[in-house]
PDB file of N, CA and C in Angstrom:
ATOM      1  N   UNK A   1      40.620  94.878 242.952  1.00  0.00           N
ATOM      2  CA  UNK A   1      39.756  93.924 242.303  1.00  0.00           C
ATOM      3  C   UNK A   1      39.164  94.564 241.053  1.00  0.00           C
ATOM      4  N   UNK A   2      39.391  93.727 239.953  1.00  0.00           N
ATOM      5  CA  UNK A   2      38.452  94.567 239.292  1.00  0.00           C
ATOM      6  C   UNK A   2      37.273  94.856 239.098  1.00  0.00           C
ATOM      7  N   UNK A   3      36.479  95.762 238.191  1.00  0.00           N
ATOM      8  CA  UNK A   3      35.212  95.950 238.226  1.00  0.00           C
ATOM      9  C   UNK A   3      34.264  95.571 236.570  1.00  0.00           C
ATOM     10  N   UNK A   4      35.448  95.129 235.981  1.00  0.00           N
ATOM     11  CA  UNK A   4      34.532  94.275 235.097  1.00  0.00           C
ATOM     12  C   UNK A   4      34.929  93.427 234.865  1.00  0.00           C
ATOM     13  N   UNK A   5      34.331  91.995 234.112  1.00  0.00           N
ATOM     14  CA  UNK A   5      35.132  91.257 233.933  1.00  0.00           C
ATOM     15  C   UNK A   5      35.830  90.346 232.731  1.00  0.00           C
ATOM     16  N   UNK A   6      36.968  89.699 232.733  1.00  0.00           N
ATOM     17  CA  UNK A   6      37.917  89.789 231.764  1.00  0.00           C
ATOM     18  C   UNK A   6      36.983  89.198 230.846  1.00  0.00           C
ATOM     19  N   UNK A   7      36.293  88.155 230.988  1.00  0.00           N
ATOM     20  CA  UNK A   7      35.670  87.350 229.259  1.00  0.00           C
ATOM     21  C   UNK A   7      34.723  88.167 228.841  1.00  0.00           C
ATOM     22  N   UNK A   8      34.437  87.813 227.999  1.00  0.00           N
ATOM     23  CA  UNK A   8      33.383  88.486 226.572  1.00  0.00           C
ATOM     24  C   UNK A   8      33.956  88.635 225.534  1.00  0.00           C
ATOM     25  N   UNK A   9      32.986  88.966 224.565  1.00  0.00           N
ATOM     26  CA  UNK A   9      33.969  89.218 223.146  1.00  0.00           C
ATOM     27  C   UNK A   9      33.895  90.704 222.968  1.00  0.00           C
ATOM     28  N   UNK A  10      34.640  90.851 222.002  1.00  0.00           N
ATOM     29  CA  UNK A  10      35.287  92.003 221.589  1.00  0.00           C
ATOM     30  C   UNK A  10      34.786  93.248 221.257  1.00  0.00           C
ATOM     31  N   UNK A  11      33.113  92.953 220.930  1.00  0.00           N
ATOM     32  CA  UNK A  11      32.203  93.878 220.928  1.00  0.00           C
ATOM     33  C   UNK A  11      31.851  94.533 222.791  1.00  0.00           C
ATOM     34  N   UNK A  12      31.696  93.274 223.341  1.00  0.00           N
ATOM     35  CA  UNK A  12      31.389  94.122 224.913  1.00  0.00           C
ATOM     36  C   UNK A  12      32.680  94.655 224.934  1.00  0.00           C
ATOM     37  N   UNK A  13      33.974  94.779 225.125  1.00  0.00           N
ATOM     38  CA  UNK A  13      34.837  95.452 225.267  1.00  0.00           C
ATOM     39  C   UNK A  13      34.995  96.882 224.510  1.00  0.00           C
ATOM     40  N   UNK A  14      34.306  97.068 223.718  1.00  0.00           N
ATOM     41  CA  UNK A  14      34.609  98.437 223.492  1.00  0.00           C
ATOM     42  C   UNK A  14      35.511  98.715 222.342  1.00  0.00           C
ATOM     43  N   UNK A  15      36.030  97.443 221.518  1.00  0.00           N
ATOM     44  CA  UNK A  15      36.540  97.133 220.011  1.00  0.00           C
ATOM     45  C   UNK A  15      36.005  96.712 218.789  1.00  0.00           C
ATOM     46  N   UNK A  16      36.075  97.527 217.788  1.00  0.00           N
ATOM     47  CA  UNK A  16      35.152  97.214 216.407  1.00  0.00           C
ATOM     48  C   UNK A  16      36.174  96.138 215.739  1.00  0.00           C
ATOM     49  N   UNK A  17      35.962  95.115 215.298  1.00  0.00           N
ATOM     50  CA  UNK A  17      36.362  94.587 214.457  1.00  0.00           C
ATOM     51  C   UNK A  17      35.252  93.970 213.418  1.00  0.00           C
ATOM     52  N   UNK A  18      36.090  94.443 212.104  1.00  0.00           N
ATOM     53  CA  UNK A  18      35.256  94.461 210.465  1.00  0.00           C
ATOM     54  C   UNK A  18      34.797  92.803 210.559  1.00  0.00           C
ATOM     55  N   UNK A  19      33.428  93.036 209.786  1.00  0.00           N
ATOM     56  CA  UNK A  19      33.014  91.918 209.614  1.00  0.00           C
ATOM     57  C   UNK A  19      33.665  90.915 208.099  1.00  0.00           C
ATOM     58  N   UNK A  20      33.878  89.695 208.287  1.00  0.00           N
ATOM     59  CA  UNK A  20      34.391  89.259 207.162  1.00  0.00           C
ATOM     60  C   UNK A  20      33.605  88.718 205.883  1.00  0.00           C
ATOM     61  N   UNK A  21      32.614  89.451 205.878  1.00  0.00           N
ATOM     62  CA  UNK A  21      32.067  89.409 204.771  1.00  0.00           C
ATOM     63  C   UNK A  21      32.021  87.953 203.931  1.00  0.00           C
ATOM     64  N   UNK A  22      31.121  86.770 205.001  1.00  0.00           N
ATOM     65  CA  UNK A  22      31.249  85.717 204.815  1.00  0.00           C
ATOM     66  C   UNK A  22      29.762  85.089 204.417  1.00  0.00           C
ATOM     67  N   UNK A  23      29.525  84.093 203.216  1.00  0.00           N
ATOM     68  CA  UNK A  23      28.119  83.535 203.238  1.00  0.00           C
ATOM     69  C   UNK A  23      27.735  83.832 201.659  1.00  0.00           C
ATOM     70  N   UNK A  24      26.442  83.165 201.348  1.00  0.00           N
ATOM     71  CA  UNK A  24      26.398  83.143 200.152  1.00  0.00           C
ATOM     72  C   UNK A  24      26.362  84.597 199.050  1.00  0.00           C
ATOM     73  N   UNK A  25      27.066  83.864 198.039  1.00  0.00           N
ATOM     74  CA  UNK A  25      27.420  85.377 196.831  1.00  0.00           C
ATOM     75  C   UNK A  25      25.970  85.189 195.558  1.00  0.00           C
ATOM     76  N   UNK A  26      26.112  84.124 195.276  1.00  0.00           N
ATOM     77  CA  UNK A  26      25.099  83.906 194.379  1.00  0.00           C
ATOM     78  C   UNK A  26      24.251  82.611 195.194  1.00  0.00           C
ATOM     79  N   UNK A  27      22.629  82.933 194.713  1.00  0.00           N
ATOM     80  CA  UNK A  27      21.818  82.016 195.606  1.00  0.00           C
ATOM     81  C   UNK A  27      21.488  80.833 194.153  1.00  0.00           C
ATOM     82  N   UNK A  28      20.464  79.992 194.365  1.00  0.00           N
ATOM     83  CA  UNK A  28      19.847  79.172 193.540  1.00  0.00           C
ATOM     84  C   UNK A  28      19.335  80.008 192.648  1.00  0.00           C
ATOM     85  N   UNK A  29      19.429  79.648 191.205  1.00  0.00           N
ATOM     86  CA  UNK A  29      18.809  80.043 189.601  1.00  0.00           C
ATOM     87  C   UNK A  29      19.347  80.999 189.476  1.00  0.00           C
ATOM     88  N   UNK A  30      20.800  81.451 190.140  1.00  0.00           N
ATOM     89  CA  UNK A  30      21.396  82.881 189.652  1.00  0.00           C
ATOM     90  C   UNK A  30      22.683  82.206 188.382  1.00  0.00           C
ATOM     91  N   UNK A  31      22.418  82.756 187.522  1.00  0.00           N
ATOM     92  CA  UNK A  31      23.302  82.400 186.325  1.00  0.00           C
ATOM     93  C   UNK A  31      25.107  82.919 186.751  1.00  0.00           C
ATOM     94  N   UNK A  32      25.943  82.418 186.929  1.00  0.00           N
ATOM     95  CA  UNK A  32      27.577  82.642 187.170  1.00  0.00           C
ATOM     96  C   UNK A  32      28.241  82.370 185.953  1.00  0.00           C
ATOM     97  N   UNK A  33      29.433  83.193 186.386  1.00  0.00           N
ATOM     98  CA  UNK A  33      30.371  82.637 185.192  1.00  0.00           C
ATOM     99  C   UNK A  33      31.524  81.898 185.334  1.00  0.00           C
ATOM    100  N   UNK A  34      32.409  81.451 184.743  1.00  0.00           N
ATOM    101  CA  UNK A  34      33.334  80.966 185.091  1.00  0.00           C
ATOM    102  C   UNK A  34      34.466  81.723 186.055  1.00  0.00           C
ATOM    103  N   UNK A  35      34.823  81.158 187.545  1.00  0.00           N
ATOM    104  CA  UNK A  35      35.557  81.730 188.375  1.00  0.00           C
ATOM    105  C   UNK A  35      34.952  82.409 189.043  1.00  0.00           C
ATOM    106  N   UNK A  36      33.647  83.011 189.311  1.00  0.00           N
ATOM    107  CA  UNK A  36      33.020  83.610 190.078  1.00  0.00           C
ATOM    108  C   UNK A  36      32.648  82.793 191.196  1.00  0.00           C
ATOM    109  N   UNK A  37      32.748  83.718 192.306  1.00  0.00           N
ATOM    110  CA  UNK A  37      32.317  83.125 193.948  1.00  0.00           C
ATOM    111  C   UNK A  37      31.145  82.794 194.184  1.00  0.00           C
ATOM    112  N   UNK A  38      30.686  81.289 194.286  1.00  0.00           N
ATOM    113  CA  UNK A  38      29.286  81.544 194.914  1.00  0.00           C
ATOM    114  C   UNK A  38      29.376  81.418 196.502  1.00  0.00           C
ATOM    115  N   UNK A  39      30.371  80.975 197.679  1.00  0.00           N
ATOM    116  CA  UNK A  39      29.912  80.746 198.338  1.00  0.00           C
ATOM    117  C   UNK A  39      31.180  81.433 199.182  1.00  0.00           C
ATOM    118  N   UNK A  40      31.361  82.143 200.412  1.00  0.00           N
ATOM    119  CA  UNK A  40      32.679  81.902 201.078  1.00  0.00           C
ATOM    120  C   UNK A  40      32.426  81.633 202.377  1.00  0.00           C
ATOM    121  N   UNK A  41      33.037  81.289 202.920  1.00  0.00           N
ATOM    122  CA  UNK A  41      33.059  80.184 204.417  1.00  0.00           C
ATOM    123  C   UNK A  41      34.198  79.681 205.120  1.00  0.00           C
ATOM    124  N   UNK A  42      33.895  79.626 206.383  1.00  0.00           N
ATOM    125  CA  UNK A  42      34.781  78.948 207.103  1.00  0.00           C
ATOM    126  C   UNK A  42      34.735  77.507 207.514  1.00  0.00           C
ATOM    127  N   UNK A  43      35.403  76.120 206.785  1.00  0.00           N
ATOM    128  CA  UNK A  43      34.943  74.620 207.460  1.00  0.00           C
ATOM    129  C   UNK A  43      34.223  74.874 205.549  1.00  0.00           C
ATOM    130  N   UNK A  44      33.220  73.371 205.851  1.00  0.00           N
ATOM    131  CA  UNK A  44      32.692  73.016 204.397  1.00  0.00           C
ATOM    132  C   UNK A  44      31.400  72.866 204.631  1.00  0.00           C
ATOM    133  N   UNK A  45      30.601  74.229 205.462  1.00  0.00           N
ATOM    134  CA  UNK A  45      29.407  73.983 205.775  1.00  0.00           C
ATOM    135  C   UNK A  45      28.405  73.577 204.520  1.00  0.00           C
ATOM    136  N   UNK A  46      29.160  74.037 202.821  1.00  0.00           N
ATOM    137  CA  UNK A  46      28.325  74.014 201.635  1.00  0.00           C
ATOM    138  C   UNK A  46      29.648  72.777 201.207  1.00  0.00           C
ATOM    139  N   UNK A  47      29.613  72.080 200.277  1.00  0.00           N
ATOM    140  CA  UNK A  47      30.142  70.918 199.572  1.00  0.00           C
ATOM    141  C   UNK A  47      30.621  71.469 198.387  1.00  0.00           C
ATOM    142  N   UNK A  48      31.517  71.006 197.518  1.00  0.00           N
ATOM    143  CA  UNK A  48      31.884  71.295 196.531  1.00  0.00           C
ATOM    144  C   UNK A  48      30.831  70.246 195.702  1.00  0.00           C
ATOM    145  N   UNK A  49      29.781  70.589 194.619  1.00  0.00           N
ATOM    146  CA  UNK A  49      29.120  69.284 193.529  1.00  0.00           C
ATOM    147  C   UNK A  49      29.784  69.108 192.464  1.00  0.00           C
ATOM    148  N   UNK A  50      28.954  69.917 191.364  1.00  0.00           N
ATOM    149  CA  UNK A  50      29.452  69.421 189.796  1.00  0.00           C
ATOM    150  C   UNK A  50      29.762  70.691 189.307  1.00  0.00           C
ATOM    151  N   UNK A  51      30.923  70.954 188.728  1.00  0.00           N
ATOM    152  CA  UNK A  51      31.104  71.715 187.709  1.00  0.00           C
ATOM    153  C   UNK A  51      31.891  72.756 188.998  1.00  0.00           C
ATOM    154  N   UNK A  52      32.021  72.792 190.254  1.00  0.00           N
ATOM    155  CA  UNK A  52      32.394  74.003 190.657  1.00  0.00           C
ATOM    156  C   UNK A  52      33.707  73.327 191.691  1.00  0.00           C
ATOM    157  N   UNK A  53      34.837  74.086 192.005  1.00  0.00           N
ATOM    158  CA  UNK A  53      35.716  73.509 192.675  1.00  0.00           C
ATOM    159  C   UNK A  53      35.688  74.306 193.999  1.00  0.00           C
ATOM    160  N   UNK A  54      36.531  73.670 194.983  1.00  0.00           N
ATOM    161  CA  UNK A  54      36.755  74.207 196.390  1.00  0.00           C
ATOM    162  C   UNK A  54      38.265  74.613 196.649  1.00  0.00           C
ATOM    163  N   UNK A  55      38.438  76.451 197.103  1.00  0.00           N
ATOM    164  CA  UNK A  55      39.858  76.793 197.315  1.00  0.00           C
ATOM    165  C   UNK A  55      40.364  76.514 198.999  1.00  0.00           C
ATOM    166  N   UNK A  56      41.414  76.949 198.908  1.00  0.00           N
ATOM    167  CA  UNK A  56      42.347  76.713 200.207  1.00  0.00           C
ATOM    168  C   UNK A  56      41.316  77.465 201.327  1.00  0.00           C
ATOM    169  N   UNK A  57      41.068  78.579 201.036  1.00  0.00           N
ATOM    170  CA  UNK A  57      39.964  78.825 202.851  1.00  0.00           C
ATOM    171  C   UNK A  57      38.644  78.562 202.863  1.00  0.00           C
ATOM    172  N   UNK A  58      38.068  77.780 201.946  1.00  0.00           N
ATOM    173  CA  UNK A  58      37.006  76.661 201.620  1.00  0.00           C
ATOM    174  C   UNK A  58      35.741  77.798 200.951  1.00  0.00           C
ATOM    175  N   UNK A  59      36.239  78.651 199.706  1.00  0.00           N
ATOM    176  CA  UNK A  59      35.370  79.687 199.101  1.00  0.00           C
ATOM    177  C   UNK A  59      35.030  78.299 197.997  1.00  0.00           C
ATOM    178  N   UNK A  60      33.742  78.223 197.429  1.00  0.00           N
ATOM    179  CA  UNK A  60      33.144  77.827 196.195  1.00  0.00           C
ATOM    180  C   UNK A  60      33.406  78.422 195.066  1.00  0.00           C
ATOM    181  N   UNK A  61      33.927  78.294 193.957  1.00  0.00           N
ATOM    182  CA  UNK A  61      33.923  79.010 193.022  1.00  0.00           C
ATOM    183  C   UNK A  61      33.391  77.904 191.834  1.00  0.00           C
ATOM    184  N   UNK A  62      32.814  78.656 190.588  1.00  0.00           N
ATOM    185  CA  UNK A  62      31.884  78.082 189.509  1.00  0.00           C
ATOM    186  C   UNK A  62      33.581  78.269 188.198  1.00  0.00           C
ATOM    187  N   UNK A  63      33.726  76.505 188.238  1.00  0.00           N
ATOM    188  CA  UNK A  63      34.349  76.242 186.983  1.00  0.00           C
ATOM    189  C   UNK A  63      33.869  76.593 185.380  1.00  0.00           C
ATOM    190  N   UNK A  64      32.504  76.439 185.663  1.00  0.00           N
ATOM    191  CA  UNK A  64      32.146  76.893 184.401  1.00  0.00           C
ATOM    192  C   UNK A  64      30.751  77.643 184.251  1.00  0.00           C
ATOM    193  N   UNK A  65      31.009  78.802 182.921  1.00  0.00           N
ATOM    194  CA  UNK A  65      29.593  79.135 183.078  1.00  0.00           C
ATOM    195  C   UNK A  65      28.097  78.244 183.159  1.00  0.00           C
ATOM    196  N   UNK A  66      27.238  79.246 183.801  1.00  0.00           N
ATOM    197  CA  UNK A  66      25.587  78.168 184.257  1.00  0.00           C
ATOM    198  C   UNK A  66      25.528  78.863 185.214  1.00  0.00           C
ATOM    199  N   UNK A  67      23.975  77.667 185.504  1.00  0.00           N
ATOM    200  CA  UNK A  67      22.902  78.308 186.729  1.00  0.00           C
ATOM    201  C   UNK A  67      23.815  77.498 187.634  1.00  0.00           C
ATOM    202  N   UNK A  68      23.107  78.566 188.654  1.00  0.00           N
ATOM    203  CA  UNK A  68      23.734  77.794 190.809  1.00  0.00           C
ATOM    204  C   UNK A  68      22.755  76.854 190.911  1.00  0.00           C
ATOM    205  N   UNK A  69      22.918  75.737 191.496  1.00  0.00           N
ATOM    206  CA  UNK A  69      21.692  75.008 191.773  1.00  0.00           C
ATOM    207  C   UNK A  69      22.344  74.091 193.228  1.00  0.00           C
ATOM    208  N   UNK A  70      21.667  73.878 194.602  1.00  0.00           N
ATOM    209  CA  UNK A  70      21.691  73.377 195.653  1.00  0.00           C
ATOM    210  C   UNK A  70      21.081  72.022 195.834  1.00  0.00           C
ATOM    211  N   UNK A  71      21.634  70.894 195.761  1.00  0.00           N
ATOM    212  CA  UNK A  71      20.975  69.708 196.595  1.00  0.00           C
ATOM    213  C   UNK A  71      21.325  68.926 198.161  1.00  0.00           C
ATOM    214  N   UNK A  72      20.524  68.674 198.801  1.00  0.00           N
ATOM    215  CA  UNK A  72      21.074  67.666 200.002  1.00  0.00           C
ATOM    216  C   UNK A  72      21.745  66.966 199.865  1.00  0.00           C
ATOM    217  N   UNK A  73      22.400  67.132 200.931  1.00  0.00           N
ATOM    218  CA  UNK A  73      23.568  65.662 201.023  1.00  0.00           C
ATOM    219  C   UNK A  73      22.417  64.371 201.612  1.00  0.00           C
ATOM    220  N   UNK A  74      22.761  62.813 201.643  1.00  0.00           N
ATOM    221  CA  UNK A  74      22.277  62.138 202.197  1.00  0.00           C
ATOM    222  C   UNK A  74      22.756  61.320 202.896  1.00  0.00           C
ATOM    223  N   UNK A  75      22.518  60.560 203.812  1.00  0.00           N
ATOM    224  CA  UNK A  75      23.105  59.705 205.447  1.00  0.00           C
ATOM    225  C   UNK A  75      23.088  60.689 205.971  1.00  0.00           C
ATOM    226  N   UNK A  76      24.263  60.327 206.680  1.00  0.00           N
ATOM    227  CA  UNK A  76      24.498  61.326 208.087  1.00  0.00           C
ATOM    228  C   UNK A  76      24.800  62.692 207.964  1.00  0.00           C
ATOM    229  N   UNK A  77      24.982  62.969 206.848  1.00  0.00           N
ATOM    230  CA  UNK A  77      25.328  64.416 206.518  1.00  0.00           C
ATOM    231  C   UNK A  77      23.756  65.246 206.214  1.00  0.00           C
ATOM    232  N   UNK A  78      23.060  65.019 206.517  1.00  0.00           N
ATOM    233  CA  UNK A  78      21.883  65.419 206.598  1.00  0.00           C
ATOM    234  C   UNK A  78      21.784  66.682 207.051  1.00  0.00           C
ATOM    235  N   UNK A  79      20.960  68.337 206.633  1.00  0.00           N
ATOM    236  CA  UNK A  79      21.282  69.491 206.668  1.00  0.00           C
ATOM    237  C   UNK A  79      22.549  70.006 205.956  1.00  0.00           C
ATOM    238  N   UNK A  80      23.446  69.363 205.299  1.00  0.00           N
ATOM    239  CA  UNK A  80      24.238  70.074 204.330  1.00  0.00           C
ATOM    240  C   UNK A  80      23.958  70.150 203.433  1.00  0.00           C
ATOM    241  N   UNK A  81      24.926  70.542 202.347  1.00  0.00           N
ATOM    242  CA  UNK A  81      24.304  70.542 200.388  1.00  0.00           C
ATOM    243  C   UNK A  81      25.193  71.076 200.014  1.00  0.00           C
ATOM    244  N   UNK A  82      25.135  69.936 198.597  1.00  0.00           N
ATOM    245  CA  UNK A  82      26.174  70.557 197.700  1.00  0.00           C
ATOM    246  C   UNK A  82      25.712  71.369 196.971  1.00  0.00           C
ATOM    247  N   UNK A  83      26.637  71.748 196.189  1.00  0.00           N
ATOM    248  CA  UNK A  83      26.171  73.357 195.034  1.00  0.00           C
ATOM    249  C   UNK A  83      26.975  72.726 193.822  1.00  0.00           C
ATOM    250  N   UNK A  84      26.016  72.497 192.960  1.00  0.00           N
ATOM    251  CA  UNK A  84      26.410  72.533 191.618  1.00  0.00           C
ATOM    252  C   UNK A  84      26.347  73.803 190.476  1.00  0.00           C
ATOM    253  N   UNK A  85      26.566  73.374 189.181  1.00  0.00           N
ATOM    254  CA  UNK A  85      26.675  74.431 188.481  1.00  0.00           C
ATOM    255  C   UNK A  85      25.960  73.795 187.189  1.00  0.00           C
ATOM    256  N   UNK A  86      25.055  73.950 187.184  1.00  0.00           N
ATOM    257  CA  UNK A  86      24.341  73.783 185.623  1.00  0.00           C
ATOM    258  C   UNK A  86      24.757  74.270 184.097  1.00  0.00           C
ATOM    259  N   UNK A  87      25.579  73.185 183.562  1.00  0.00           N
ATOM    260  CA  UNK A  87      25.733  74.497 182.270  1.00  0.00           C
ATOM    261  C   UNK A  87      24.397  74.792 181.194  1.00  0.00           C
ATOM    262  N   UNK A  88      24.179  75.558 180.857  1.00  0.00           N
ATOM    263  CA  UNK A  88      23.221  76.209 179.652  1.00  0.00           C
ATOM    264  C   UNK A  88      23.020  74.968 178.532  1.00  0.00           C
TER     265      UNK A  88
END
């Protein structure tokens, strides 16, 4: 029988695995430039707004230079937000 048991994650077992270095790069009123990361993530917990597009593993990146700026979504999407990009 054994003496421990099989579930848990990978940390109780006694295996390091690297963290993926996921979550915001630039916050609100931080000035970006064009192509720079503001956001990386797994799913679309942040929205793509204005001025910035969304890649294939759902990272934010700023189309054009400007400030980061965050608003709520509204209805049912309530607790999300998009991220726009203010130009100068």
């Amino acid at each position: 029988m054994a003496h421990v048991k099989a579930v848990g994650s990978k940390a109780q077992q006694g295996i390091n695995i690297a963290g993926k270095r996921l979550g915001l790069k630039k916050n609100s009123g931080e000035a970006v430039k064009a192509g720079d990361i503001i956001v990386r993530q797994r799913g679309s917990k942040f929205h793509a707004g204005k001025n910035v597009y969304l890649s294939r593993d759902f990272t934010i990146h700023a189309k054009v230079a400007g400030i980061v700026q965050f608003r709520p979504m509204t209805g049912y999407k309530q607790g999300q937000k998009y991220i726009d990009v203010v130009t100068k």
